[in-house]
C-alpha atoms as a PDB file:
ATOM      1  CA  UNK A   1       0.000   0.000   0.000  1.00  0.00           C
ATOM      2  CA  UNK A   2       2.525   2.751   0.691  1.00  0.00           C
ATOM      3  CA  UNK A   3       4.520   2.035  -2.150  1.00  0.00           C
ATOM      4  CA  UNK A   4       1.103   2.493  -3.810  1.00  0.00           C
ATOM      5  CA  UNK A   5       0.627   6.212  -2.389  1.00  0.00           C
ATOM      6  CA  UNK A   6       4.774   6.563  -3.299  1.00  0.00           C
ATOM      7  CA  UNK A   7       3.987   5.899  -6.846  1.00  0.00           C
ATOM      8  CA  UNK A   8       0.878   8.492  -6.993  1.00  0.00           C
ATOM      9  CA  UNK A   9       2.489  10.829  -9.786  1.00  0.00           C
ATOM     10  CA  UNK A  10       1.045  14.406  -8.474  1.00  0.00           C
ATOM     11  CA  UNK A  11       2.745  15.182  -5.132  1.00  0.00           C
ATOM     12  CA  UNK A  12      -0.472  17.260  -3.718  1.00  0.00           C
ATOM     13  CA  UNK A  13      -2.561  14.058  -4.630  1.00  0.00           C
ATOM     14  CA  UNK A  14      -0.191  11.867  -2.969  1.00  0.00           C
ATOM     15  CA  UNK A  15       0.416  14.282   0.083  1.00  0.00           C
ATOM     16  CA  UNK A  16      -3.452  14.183   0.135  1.00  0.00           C
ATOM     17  CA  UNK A  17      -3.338  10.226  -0.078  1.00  0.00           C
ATOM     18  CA  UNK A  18      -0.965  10.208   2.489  1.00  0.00           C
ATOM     19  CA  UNK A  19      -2.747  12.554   4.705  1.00  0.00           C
ATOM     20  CA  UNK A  20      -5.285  10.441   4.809  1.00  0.00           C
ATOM     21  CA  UNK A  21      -3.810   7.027   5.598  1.00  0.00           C
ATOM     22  CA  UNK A  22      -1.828   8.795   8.627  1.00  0.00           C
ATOM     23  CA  UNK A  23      -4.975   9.659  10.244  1.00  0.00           C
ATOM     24  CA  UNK A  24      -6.684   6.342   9.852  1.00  0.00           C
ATOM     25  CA  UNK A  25      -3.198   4.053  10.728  1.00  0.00           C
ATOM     26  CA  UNK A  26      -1.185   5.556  13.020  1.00  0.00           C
ATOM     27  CA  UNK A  27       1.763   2.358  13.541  1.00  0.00           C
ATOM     28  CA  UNK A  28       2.619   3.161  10.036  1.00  0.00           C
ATOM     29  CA  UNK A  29       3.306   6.619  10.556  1.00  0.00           C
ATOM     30  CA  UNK A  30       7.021   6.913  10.376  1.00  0.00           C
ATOM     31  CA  UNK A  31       7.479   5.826   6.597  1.00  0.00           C
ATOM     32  CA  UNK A  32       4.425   7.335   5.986  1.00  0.00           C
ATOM     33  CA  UNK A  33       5.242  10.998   6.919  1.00  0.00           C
ATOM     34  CA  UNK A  34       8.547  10.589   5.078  1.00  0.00           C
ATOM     35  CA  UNK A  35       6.590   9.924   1.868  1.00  0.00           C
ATOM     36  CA  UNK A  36       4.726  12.831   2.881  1.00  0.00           C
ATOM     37  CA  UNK A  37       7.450  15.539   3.431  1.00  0.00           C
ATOM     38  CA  UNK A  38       9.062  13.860   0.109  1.00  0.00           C
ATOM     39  CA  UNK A  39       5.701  15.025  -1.809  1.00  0.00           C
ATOM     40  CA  UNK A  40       5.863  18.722  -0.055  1.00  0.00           C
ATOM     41  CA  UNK A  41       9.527  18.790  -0.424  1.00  0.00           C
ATOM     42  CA  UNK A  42       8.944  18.351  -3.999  1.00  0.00           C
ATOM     43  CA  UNK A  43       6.436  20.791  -4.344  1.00  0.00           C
ATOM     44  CA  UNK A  44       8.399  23.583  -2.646  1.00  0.00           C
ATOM     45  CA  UNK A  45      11.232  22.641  -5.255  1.00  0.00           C
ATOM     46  CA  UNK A  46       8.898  24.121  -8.088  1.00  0.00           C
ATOM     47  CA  UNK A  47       6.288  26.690  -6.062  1.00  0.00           C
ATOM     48  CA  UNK A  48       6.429  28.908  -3.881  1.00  0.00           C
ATOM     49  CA  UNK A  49       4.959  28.345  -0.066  1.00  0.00           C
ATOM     50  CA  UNK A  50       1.950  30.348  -0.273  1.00  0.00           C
ATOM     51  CA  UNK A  51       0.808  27.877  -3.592  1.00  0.00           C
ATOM     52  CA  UNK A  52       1.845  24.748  -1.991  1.00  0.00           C
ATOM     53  CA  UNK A  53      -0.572  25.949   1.209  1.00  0.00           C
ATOM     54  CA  UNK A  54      -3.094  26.363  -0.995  1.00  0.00           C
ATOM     55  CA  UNK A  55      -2.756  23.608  -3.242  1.00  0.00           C
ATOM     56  CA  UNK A  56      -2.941  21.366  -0.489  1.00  0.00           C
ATOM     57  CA  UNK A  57      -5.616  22.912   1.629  1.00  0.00           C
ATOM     58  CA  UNK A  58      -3.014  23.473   4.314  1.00  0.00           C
ATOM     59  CA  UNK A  59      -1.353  26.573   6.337  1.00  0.00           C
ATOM     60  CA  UNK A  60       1.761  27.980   5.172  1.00  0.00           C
ATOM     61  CA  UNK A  61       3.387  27.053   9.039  1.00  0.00           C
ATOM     62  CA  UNK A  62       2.188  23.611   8.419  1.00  0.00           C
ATOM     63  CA  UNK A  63       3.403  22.967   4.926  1.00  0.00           C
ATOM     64  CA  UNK A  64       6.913  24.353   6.225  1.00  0.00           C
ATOM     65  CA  UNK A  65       6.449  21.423   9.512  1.00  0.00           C
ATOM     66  CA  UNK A  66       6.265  18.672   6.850  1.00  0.00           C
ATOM     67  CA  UNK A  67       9.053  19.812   4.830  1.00  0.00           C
ATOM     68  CA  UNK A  68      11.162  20.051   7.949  1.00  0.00           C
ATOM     69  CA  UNK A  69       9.741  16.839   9.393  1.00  0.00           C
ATOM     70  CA  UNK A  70       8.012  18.284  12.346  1.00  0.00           C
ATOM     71  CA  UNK A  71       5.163  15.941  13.407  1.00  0.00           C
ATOM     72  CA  UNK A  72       1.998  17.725  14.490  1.00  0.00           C
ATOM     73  CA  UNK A  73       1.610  15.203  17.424  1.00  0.00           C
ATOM     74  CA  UNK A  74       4.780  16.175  19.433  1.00  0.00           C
END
């Protein structure tokens, strides 16, 4: 399965994907955040912060927290 949301080709509709399966199965969360900040680290390569935010339906603070690896359950 998470080679399955790896291999989504957008990186907002995987970091969507992704988004989704950490909420719902949380001892898979490690490799699954990393696949997450991949798909935000590659947006940021190509857009700017403020498009990523929206483009993903997420704060500007937050988009920066999963490119940085921050976890929003510290």
């Amino acid at each position: 399965m998470i080679a399955n949301l790896a291999a989504i080709p957008d990186p907002a509709d995987r970091d969507r994907a992704v988004a989704a399966v950490l909420d719902a199965v949380p001892g898979l969360q490690a490799e699954l955040r990393a696949t997450r900040q991949a798909a935000v680290v590659e947006l940021r390569a190509t857009h700017s912060l403020a498009e990523v935010a929206d483009t993903l339906g997420i704060s500007m603070p937050r988009v920066s927290q999963i490119a940085s690896g921050v976890s929003r359950r510290l």
